[in-house]
C-alpha atoms as a PDB file:
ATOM      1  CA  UNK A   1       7.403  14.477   5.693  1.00  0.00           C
ATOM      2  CA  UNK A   2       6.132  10.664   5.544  1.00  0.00           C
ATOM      3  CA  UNK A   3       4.210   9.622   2.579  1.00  0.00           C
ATOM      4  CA  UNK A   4       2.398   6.850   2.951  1.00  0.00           C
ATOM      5  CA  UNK A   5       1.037   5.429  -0.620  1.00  0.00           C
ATOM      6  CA  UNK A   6      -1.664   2.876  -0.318  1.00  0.00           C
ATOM      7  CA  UNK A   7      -3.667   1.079  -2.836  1.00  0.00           C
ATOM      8  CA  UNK A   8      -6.190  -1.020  -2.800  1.00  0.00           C
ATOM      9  CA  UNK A   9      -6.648  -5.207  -3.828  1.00  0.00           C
ATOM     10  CA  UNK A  10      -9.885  -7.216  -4.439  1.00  0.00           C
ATOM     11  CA  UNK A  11     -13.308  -5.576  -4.899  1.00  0.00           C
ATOM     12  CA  UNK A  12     -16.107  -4.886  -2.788  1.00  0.00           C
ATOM     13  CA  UNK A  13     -18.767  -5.498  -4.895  1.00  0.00           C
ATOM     14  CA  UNK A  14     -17.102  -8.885  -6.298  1.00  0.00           C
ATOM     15  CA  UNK A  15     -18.953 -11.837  -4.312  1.00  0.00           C
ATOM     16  CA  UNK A  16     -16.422 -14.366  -5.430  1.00  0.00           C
ATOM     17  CA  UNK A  17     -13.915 -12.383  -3.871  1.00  0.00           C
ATOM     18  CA  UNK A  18     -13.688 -12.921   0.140  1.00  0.00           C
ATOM     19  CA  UNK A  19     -11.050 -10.169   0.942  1.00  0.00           C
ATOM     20  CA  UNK A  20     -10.442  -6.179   0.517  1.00  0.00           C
ATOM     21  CA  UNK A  21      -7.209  -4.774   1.099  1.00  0.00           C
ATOM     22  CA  UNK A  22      -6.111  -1.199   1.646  1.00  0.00           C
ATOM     23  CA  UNK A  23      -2.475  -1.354   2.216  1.00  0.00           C
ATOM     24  CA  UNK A  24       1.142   0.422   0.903  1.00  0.00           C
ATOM     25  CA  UNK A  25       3.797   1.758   1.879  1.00  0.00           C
ATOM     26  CA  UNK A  26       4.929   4.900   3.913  1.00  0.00           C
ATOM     27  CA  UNK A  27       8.601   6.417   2.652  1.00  0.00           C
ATOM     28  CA  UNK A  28       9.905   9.320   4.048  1.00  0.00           C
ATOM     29  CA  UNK A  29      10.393  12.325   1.271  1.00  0.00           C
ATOM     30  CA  UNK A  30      13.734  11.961   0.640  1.00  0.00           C
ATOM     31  CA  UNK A  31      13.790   8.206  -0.486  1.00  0.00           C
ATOM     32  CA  UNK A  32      11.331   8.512  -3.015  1.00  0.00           C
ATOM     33  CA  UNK A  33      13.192   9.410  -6.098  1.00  0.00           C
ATOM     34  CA  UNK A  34      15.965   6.491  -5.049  1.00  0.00           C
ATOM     35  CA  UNK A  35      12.932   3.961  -4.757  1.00  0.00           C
ATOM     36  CA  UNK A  36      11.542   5.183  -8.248  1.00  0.00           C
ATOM     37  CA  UNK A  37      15.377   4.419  -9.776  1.00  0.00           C
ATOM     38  CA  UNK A  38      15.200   1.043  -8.343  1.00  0.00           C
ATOM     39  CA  UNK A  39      11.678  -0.277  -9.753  1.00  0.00           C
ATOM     40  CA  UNK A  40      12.987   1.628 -13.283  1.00  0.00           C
ATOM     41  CA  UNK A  41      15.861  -0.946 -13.383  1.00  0.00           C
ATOM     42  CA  UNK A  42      13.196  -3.766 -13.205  1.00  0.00           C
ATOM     43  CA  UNK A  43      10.556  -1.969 -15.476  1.00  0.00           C
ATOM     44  CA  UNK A  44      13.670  -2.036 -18.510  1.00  0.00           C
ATOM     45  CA  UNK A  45      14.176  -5.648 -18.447  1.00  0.00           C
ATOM     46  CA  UNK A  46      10.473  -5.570 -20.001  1.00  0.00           C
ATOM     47  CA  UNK A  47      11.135  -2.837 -22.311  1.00  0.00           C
ATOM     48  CA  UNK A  48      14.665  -1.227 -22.409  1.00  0.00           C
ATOM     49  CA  UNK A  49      14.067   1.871 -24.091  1.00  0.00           C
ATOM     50  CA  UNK A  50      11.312   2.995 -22.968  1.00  0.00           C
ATOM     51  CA  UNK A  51      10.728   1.630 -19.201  1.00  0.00           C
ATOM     52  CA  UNK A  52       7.916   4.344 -18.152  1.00  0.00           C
ATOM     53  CA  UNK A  53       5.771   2.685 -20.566  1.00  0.00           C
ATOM     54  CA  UNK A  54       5.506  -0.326 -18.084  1.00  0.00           C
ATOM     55  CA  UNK A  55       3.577  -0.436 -15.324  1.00  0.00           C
ATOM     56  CA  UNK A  56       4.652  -2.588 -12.726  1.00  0.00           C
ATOM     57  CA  UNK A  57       0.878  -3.774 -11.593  1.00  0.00           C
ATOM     58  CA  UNK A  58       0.342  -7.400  -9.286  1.00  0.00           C
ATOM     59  CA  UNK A  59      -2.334  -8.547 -10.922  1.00  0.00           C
ATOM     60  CA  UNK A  60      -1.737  -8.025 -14.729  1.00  0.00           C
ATOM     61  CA  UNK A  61       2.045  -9.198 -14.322  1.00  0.00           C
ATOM     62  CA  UNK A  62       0.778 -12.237 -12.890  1.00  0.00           C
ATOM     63  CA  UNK A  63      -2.273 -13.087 -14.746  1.00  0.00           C
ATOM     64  CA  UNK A  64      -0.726 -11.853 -18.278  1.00  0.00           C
ATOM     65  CA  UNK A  65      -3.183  -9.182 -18.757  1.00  0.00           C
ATOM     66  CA  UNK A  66      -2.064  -6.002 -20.490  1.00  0.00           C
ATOM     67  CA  UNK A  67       0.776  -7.318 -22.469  1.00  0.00           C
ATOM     68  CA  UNK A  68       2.213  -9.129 -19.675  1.00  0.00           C
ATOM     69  CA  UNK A  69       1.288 -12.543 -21.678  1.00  0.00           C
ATOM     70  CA  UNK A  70       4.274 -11.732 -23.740  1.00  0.00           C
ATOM     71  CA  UNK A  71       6.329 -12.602 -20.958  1.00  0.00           C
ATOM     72  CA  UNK A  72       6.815 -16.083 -19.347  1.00  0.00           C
ATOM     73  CA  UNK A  73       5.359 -16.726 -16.032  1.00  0.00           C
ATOM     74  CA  UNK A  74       8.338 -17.238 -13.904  1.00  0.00           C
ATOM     75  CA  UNK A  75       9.675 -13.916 -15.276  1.00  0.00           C
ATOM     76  CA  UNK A  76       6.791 -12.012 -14.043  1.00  0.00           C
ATOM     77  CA  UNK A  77       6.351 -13.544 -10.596  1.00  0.00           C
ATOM     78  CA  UNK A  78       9.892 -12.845 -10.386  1.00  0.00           C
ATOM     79  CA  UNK A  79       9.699  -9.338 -11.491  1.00  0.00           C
ATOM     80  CA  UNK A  80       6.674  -9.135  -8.582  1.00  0.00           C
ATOM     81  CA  UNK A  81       9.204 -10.036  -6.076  1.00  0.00           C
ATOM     82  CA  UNK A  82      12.586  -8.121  -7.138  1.00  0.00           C
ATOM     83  CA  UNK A  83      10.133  -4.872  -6.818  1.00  0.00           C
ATOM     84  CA  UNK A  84       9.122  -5.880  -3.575  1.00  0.00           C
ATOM     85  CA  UNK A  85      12.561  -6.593  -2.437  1.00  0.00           C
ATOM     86  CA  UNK A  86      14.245  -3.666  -3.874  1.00  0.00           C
ATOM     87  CA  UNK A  87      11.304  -0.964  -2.775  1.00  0.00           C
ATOM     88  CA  UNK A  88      10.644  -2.188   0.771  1.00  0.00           C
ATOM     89  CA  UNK A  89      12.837  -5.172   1.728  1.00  0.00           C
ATOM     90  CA  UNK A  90      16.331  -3.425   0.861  1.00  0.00           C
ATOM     91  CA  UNK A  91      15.497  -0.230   2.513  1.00  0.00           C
ATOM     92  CA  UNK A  92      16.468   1.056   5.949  1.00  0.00           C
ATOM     93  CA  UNK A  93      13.112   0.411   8.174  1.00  0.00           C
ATOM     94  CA  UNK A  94      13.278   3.854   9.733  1.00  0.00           C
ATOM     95  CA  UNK A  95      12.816   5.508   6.308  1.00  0.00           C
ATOM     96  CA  UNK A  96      10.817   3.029   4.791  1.00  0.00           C
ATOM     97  CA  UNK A  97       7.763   0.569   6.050  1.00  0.00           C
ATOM     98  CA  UNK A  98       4.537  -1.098   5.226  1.00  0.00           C
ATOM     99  CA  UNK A  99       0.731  -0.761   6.573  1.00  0.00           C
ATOM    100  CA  UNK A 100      -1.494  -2.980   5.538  1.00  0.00           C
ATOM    101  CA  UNK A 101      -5.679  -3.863   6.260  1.00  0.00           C
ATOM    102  CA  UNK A 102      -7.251  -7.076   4.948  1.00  0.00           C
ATOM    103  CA  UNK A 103     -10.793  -7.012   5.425  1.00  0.00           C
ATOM    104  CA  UNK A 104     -12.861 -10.697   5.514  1.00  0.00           C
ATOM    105  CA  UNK A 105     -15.758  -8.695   3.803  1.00  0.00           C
ATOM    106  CA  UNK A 106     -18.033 -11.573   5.517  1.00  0.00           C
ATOM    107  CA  UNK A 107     -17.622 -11.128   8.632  1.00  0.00           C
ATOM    108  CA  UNK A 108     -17.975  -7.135   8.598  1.00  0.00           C
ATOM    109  CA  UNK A 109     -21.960  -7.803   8.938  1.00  0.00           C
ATOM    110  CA  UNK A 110     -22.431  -5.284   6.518  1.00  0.00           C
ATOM    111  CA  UNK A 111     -20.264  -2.759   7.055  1.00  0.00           C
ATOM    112  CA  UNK A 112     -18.468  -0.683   4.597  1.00  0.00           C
ATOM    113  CA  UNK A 113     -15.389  -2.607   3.805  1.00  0.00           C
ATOM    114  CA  UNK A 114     -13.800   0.741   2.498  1.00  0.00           C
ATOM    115  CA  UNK A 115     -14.207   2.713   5.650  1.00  0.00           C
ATOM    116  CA  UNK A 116     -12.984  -0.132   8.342  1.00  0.00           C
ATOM    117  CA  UNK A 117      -9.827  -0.138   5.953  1.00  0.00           C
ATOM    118  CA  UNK A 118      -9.571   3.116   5.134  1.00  0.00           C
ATOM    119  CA  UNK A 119     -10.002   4.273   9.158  1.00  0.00           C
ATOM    120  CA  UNK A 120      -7.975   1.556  10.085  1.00  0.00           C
ATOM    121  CA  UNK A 121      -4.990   2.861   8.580  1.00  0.00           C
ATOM    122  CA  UNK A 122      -5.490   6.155   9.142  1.00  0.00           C
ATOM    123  CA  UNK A 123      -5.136   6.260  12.830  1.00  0.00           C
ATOM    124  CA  UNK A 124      -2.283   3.915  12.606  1.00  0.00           C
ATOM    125  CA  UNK A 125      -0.277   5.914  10.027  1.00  0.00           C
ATOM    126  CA  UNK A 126      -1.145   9.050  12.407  1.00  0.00           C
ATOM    127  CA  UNK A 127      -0.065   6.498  15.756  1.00  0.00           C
ATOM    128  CA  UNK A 128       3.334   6.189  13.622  1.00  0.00           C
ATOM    129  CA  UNK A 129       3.854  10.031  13.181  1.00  0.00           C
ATOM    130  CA  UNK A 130       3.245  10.348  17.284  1.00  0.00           C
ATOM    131  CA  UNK A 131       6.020   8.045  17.578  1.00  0.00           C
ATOM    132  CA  UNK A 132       8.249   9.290  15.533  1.00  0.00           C
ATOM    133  CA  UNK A 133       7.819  12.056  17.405  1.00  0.00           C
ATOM    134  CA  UNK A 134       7.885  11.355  21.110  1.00  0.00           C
ATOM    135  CA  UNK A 135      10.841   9.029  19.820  1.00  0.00           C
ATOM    136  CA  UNK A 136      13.276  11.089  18.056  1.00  0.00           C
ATOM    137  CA  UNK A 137      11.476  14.742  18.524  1.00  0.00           C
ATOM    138  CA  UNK A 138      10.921  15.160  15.126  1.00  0.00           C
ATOM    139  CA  UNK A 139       7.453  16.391  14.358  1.00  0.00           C
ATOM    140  CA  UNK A 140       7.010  14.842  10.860  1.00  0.00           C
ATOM    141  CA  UNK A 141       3.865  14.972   9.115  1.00  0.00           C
ATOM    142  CA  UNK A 142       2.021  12.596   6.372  1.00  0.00           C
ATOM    143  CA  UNK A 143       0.215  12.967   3.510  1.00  0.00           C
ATOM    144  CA  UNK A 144      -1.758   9.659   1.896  1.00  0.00           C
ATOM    145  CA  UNK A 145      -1.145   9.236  -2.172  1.00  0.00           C
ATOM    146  CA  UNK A 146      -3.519   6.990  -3.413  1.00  0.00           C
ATOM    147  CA  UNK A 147      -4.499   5.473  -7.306  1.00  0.00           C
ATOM    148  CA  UNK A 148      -7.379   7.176  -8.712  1.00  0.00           C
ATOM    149  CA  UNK A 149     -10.171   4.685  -8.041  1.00  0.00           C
ATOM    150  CA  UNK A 150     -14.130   4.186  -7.763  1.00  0.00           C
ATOM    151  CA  UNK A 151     -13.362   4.718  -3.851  1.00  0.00           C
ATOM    152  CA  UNK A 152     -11.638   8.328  -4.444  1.00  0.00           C
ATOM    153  CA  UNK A 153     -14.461  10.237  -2.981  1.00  0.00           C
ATOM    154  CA  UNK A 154     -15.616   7.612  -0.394  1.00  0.00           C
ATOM    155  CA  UNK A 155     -11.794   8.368   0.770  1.00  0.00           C
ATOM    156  CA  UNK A 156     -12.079  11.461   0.678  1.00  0.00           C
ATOM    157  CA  UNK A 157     -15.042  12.106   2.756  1.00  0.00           C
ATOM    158  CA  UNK A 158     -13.849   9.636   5.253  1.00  0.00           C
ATOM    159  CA  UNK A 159     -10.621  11.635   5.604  1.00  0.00           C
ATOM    160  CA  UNK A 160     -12.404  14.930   6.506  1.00  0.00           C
ATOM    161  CA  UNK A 161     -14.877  13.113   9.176  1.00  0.00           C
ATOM    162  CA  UNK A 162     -11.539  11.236  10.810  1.00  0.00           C
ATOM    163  CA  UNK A 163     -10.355  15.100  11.004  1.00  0.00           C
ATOM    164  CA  UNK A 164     -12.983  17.308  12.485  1.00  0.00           C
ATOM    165  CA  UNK A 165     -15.408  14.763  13.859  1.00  0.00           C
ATOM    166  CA  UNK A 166     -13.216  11.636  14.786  1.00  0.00           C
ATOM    167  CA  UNK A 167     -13.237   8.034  14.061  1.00  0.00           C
ATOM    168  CA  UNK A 168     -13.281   5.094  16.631  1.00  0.00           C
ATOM    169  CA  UNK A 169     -10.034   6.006  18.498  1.00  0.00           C
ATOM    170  CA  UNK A 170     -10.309   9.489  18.661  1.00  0.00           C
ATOM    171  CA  UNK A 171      -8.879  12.278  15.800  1.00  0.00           C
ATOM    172  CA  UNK A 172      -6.296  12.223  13.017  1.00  0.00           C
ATOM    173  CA  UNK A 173      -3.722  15.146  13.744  1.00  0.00           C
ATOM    174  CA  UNK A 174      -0.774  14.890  12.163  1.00  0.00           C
ATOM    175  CA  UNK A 175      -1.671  14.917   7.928  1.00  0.00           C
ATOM    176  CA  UNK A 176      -0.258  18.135   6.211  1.00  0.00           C
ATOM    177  CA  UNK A 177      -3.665  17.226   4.097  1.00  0.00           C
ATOM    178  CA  UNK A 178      -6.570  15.481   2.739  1.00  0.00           C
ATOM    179  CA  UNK A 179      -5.890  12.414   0.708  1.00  0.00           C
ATOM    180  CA  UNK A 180      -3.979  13.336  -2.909  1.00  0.00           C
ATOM    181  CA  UNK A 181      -5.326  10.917  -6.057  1.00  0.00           C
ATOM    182  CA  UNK A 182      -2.599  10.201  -8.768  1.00  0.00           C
ATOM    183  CA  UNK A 183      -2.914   7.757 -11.768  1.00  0.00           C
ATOM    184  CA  UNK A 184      -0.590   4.979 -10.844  1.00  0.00           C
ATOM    185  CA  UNK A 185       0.954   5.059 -14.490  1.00  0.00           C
ATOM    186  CA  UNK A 186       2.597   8.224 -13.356  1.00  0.00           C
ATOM    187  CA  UNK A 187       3.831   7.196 -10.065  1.00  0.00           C
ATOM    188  CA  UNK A 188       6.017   4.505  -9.259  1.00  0.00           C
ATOM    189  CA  UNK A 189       5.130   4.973  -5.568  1.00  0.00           C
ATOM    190  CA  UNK A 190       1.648   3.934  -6.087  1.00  0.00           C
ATOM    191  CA  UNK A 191       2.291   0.892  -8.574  1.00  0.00           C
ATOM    192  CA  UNK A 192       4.988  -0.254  -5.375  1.00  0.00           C
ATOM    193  CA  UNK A 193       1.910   0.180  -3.069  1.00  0.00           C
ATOM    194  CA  UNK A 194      -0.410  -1.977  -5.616  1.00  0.00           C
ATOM    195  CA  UNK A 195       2.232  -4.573  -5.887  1.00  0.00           C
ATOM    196  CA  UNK A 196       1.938  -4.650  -1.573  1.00  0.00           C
ATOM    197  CA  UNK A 197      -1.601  -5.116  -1.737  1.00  0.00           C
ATOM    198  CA  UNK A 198      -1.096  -7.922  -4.339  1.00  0.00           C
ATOM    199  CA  UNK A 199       0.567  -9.593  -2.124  1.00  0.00           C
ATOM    200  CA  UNK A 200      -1.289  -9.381   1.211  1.00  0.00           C
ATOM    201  CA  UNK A 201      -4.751 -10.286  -1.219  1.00  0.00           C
ATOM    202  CA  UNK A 202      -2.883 -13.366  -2.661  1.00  0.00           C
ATOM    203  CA  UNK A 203      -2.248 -14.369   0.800  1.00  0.00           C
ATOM    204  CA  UNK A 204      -5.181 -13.863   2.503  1.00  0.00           C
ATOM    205  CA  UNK A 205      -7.554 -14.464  -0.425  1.00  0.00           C
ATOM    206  CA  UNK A 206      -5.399 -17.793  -2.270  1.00  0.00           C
ATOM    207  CA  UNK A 207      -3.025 -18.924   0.290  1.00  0.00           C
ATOM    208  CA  UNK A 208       0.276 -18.060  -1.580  1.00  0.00           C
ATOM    209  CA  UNK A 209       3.087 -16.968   0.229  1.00  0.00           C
ATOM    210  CA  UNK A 210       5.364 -16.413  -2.335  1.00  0.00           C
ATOM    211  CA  UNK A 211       4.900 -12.458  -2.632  1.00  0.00           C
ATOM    212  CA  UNK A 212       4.098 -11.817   1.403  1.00  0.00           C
ATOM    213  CA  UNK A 213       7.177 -13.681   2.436  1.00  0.00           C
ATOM    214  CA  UNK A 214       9.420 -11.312   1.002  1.00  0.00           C
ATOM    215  CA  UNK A 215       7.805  -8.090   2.829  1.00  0.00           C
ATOM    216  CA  UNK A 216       5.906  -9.715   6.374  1.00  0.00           C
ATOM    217  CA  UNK A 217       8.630  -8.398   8.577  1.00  0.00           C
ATOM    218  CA  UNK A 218       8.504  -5.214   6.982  1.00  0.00           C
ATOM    219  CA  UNK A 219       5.420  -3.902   8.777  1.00  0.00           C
ATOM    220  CA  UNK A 220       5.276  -1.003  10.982  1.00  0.00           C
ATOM    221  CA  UNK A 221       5.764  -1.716  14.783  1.00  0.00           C
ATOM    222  CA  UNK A 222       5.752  -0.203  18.279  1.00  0.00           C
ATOM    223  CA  UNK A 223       8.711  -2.150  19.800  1.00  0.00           C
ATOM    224  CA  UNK A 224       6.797  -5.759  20.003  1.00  0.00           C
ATOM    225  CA  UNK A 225       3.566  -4.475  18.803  1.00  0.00           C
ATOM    226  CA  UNK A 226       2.255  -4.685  15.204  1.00  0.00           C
ATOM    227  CA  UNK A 227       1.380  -1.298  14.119  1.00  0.00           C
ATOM    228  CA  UNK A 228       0.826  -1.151  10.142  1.00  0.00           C
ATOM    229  CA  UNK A 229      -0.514  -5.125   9.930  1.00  0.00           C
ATOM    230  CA  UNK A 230      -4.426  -4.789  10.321  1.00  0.00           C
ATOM    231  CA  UNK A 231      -6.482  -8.146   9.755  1.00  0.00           C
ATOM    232  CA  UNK A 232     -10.293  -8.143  10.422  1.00  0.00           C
ATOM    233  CA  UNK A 233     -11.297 -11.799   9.669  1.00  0.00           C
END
Protein backbone atom coordinates (compact mmCIF):
# COMPACT_ATOMS: atom_id res chain seq x y z
CA UNK A 1 0.00 0.00 0.00
CA UNK A 2 1.06 3.78 -0.86
CA UNK A 3 0.45 6.35 1.70
CA UNK A 4 0.42 9.50 0.60
CA UNK A 5 0.56 12.19 3.66
CA UNK A 6 -0.31 15.68 2.67
CA UNK A 7 -0.64 18.79 4.61
CA UNK A 8 -1.57 21.88 4.00
CA UNK A 9 0.48 25.69 3.89
CA UNK A 10 -1.00 29.25 3.92
CA UNK A 11 -4.67 29.98 4.74
CA UNK A 12 -7.64 30.55 2.85
CA UNK A 13 -9.22 33.00 4.69
CA UNK A 14 -5.79 35.07 5.19
CA UNK A 15 -5.97 38.02 2.48
CA UNK A 16 -2.35 38.85 2.93
CA UNK A 17 -1.58 35.51 1.98
CA UNK A 18 -1.64 34.92 -2.03
CA UNK A 19 -1.08 31.07 -2.06
CA UNK A 20 -2.71 27.64 -0.60
CA UNK A 21 -0.89 24.57 -0.76
CA UNK A 22 -2.01 20.99 -0.34
CA UNK A 23 0.99 18.93 -0.88
CA UNK A 24 3.19 15.77 0.89
CA UNK A 25 4.51 12.99 0.33
CA UNK A 26 3.45 9.41 -0.80
CA UNK A 27 5.82 6.41 0.86
CA UNK A 28 5.12 3.05 0.28
CA UNK A 29 4.25 1.00 3.75
CA UNK A 30 7.29 -0.45 4.31
CA UNK A 31 9.55 2.75 4.42
CA UNK A 32 7.69 4.46 6.91
CA UNK A 33 9.16 3.38 10.15
CA UNK A 34 12.90 3.90 8.41
CA UNK A 35 11.75 7.56 7.43
CA UNK A 36 10.40 8.14 11.10
CA UNK A 37 14.20 6.93 12.43
CA UNK A 38 15.70 9.39 10.17
CA UNK A 39 13.71 12.74 11.14
CA UNK A 40 14.23 11.27 15.06
CA UNK A 41 18.03 11.72 14.53
CA UNK A 42 17.35 15.43 13.59
CA UNK A 43 14.49 15.99 16.21
CA UNK A 44 17.51 14.96 19.17
CA UNK A 45 19.90 17.53 18.18
CA UNK A 46 17.01 19.90 19.65
CA UNK A 47 16.37 17.87 22.60
CA UNK A 48 18.42 14.62 23.16
CA UNK A 49 16.46 12.86 25.58
CA UNK A 50 13.41 13.28 24.75
CA UNK A 51 13.17 13.86 20.75
CA UNK A 52 9.22 13.05 20.40
CA UNK A 53 8.68 16.12 22.27
CA UNK A 54 9.78 18.11 19.09
CA UNK A 55 7.87 18.68 16.37
CA UNK A 56 9.58 19.20 13.32
CA UNK A 57 6.97 22.03 11.87
CA UNK A 58 8.20 24.70 8.69
CA UNK A 59 6.84 27.49 9.94
CA UNK A 60 7.56 27.58 13.76
CA UNK A 61 11.27 26.29 13.11
CA UNK A 62 11.70 29.10 10.92
CA UNK A 63 9.90 31.91 12.45
CA UNK A 64 10.98 30.84 16.20
CA UNK A 65 7.55 30.21 17.32
CA UNK A 66 6.97 27.43 19.84
CA UNK A 67 10.30 27.31 21.45
CA UNK A 68 12.10 27.32 18.30
CA UNK A 69 13.48 31.00 19.33
CA UNK A 70 15.78 29.13 21.57
CA UNK A 71 17.57 28.05 18.69
CA UNK A 72 19.66 30.18 16.24
CA UNK A 73 18.36 30.78 12.85
CA UNK A 74 20.81 29.03 10.70
CA UNK A 75 20.28 25.94 12.91
CA UNK A 76 16.69 25.78 12.17
CA UNK A 77 16.70 26.49 8.44
CA UNK A 78 19.21 23.88 8.47
CA UNK A 79 17.28 21.45 10.44
CA UNK A 80 14.28 22.35 7.64
CA UNK A 81 16.52 21.08 5.02
CA UNK A 82 18.41 17.89 6.59
CA UNK A 83 14.56 16.62 7.09
CA UNK A 84 13.83 17.27 3.69
CA UNK A 85 16.91 15.64 2.45
CA UNK A 86 16.89 12.69 4.62
CA UNK A 87 12.83 11.95 4.22
CA UNK A 88 12.48 12.51 0.47
CA UNK A 89 15.79 13.44 -1.20
CA UNK A 90 17.84 10.27 0.14
CA UNK A 91 15.17 7.83 -0.64
CA UNK A 92 14.80 5.50 -3.61
CA UNK A 93 12.08 7.41 -5.97
CA UNK A 94 10.12 4.24 -6.58
CA UNK A 95 9.30 3.94 -2.85
CA UNK A 96 9.21 7.38 -2.06
CA UNK A 97 7.87 10.78 -3.95
CA UNK A 98 6.23 14.11 -3.63
CA UNK A 99 2.72 15.69 -4.90
CA UNK A 100 2.24 18.94 -4.50
CA UNK A 101 -0.82 21.84 -5.48
CA UNK A 102 -0.18 25.57 -5.07
CA UNK A 103 -3.21 27.42 -5.56
CA UNK A 104 -2.91 31.49 -6.63
CA UNK A 105 -6.16 31.92 -4.50
CA UNK A 106 -6.70 35.11 -6.93
CA UNK A 107 -7.02 33.83 -9.82
CA UNK A 108 -9.50 30.86 -8.76
CA UNK A 109 -12.47 33.57 -9.31
CA UNK A 110 -13.91 32.37 -6.33
CA UNK A 111 -13.58 29.02 -6.16
CA UNK A 112 -12.90 26.90 -3.22
CA UNK A 113 -9.19 26.87 -2.92
CA UNK A 114 -9.54 23.60 -0.77
CA UNK A 115 -11.38 21.56 -3.30
CA UNK A 116 -9.18 22.54 -6.62
CA UNK A 117 -6.25 21.29 -4.28
CA UNK A 118 -7.71 18.74 -2.64
CA UNK A 119 -9.24 17.17 -6.23
CA UNK A 120 -6.21 17.98 -7.80
CA UNK A 121 -4.26 15.59 -5.97
CA UNK A 122 -6.55 13.13 -5.66
CA UNK A 123 -6.82 12.03 -9.19
CA UNK A 124 -3.15 12.33 -9.55
CA UNK A 125 -2.24 10.18 -6.51
CA UNK A 126 -4.99 7.65 -8.01
CA UNK A 127 -3.16 8.33 -11.89
CA UNK A 128 0.11 7.13 -9.86
CA UNK A 129 -1.51 3.88 -8.43
CA UNK A 130 -2.74 3.06 -12.32
CA UNK A 131 0.77 3.26 -13.17
CA UNK A 132 2.20 1.47 -10.84
CA UNK A 133 0.08 -0.91 -11.93
CA UNK A 134 0.01 -1.21 -15.69
CA UNK A 135 3.90 -0.74 -15.01
CA UNK A 136 5.02 -3.36 -12.74
CA UNK A 137 1.47 -5.35 -12.27
CA UNK A 138 1.25 -4.62 -8.88
CA UNK A 139 -2.19 -3.47 -7.87
CA UNK A 140 -1.23 -1.21 -4.90
CA UNK A 141 -3.66 0.84 -3.22
CA UNK A 142 -3.50 4.38 -1.22
CA UNK A 143 -4.81 5.74 1.62
CA UNK A 144 -4.40 9.84 2.29
CA UNK A 145 -3.11 10.74 6.12
CA UNK A 146 -3.67 14.14 6.70
CA UNK A 147 -3.12 16.76 10.06
CA UNK A 148 -6.24 17.34 11.82
CA UNK A 149 -7.27 20.75 10.48
CA UNK A 150 -10.31 23.32 10.03
CA UNK A 151 -10.49 21.60 6.40
CA UNK A 152 -10.97 17.88 7.94
CA UNK A 153 -14.54 17.63 6.98
CA UNK A 154 -14.41 19.80 3.79
CA UNK A 155 -11.83 16.78 2.91
CA UNK A 156 -13.75 14.51 3.80
CA UNK A 157 -16.83 15.20 1.92
CA UNK A 158 -14.83 15.94 -1.12
CA UNK A 159 -13.31 12.45 -0.89
CA UNK A 160 -16.71 10.64 -0.93
CA UNK A 161 -18.12 12.89 -4.02
CA UNK A 162 -14.55 12.13 -6.04
CA UNK A 163 -15.72 8.35 -5.20
CA UNK A 164 -19.30 7.75 -6.10
CA UNK A 165 -20.09 10.84 -8.12
CA UNK A 166 -16.70 11.88 -9.79
CA UNK A 167 -14.64 14.92 -10.03
CA UNK A 168 -13.42 16.71 -13.27
CA UNK A 169 -11.49 13.74 -14.80
CA UNK A 170 -13.65 11.09 -14.05
CA UNK A 171 -13.61 8.70 -10.55
CA UNK A 172 -11.07 7.90 -7.84
CA UNK A 173 -10.64 3.96 -7.75
CA UNK A 174 -7.85 2.85 -6.25
CA UNK A 175 -8.03 4.28 -2.17
CA UNK A 176 -8.40 1.30 0.35
CA UNK A 177 -10.42 4.41 2.11
CA UNK A 178 -11.68 7.74 2.93
CA UNK A 179 -9.16 10.25 4.10
CA UNK A 180 -7.60 9.24 7.86
CA UNK A 181 -6.96 12.62 10.25
CA UNK A 182 -3.95 12.25 12.72
CA UNK A 183 -2.46 15.04 14.98
CA UNK A 184 0.85 15.73 13.39
CA UNK A 185 2.58 15.60 16.96
CA UNK A 186 2.05 11.91 16.71
CA UNK A 187 3.18 11.30 13.28
CA UNK A 188 6.35 12.03 11.83
CA UNK A 189 4.86 11.34 8.38
CA UNK A 190 2.63 14.24 8.56
CA UNK A 191 5.16 16.85 10.18
CA UNK A 192 7.58 15.53 6.83
CA UNK A 193 4.49 16.41 4.68
CA UNK A 194 4.11 20.00 6.54
CA UNK A 195 7.74 20.63 6.17
CA UNK A 196 6.96 19.90 1.98
CA UNK A 197 4.31 22.31 1.97
CA UNK A 198 6.62 24.83 3.76
CA UNK A 199 8.61 24.73 1.21
CA UNK A 200 6.51 24.87 -1.98
CA UNK A 201 4.48 28.08 0.08
CA UNK A 202 7.90 29.80 0.70
CA UNK A 203 8.51 29.47 -2.89
CA UNK A 204 5.58 30.34 -4.45
CA UNK A 205 4.34 32.81 -1.81
CA UNK A 206 8.20 34.65 -0.86
CA UNK A 207 10.43 33.64 -3.59
CA UNK A 208 12.94 31.51 -1.52
CA UNK A 209 14.41 28.65 -2.95
CA UNK A 210 16.34 27.49 -0.30
CA UNK A 211 13.83 24.68 1.01
CA UNK A 212 12.26 23.72 -2.73
CA UNK A 213 15.69 23.24 -4.17
CA UNK A 214 16.43 20.41 -2.14
CA UNK A 215 13.09 18.35 -3.09
CA UNK A 216 11.93 19.93 -6.96
CA UNK A 217 13.16 16.86 -8.71
CA UNK A 218 11.52 14.75 -6.34
CA UNK A 219 8.02 15.05 -7.78
CA UNK A 220 6.01 12.34 -9.16
CA UNK A 221 6.29 11.79 -13.00
CA UNK A 222 4.97 9.82 -15.99
CA UNK A 223 8.27 9.36 -17.92
CA UNK A 224 8.64 13.26 -19.08
CA UNK A 225 5.44 14.33 -17.63
CA UNK A 226 4.96 16.04 -14.23
CA UNK A 227 2.53 14.08 -12.31
CA UNK A 228 2.53 15.15 -8.44
CA UNK A 229 3.63 19.12 -9.29
CA UNK A 230 0.17 20.97 -9.63
CA UNK A 231 0.38 24.93 -9.98
CA UNK A 232 -2.85 26.93 -10.68
CA UNK A 233 -1.58 30.57 -10.91
Amino acid sequence: MHLLYLDESGSVADPAQRDFVLAGVSVFERQTHWIESELNKIACRFDEANPHAIELHGSPMRSGREGWKAFPLERRQQAIKDCLKAGVANQQRRLVRLFGAVIRKDAVGGKDPVKLAFEQLSSRFDRFLVRVYCLHQDAQRGVMILDKSSTERRIQTLAREFKHRGHAWGQTRNYAEVPVFLDSRASRLIQLADLVAFALFRFHEHSDASFFDVIKHCFDQEGCTPNGYYVQA
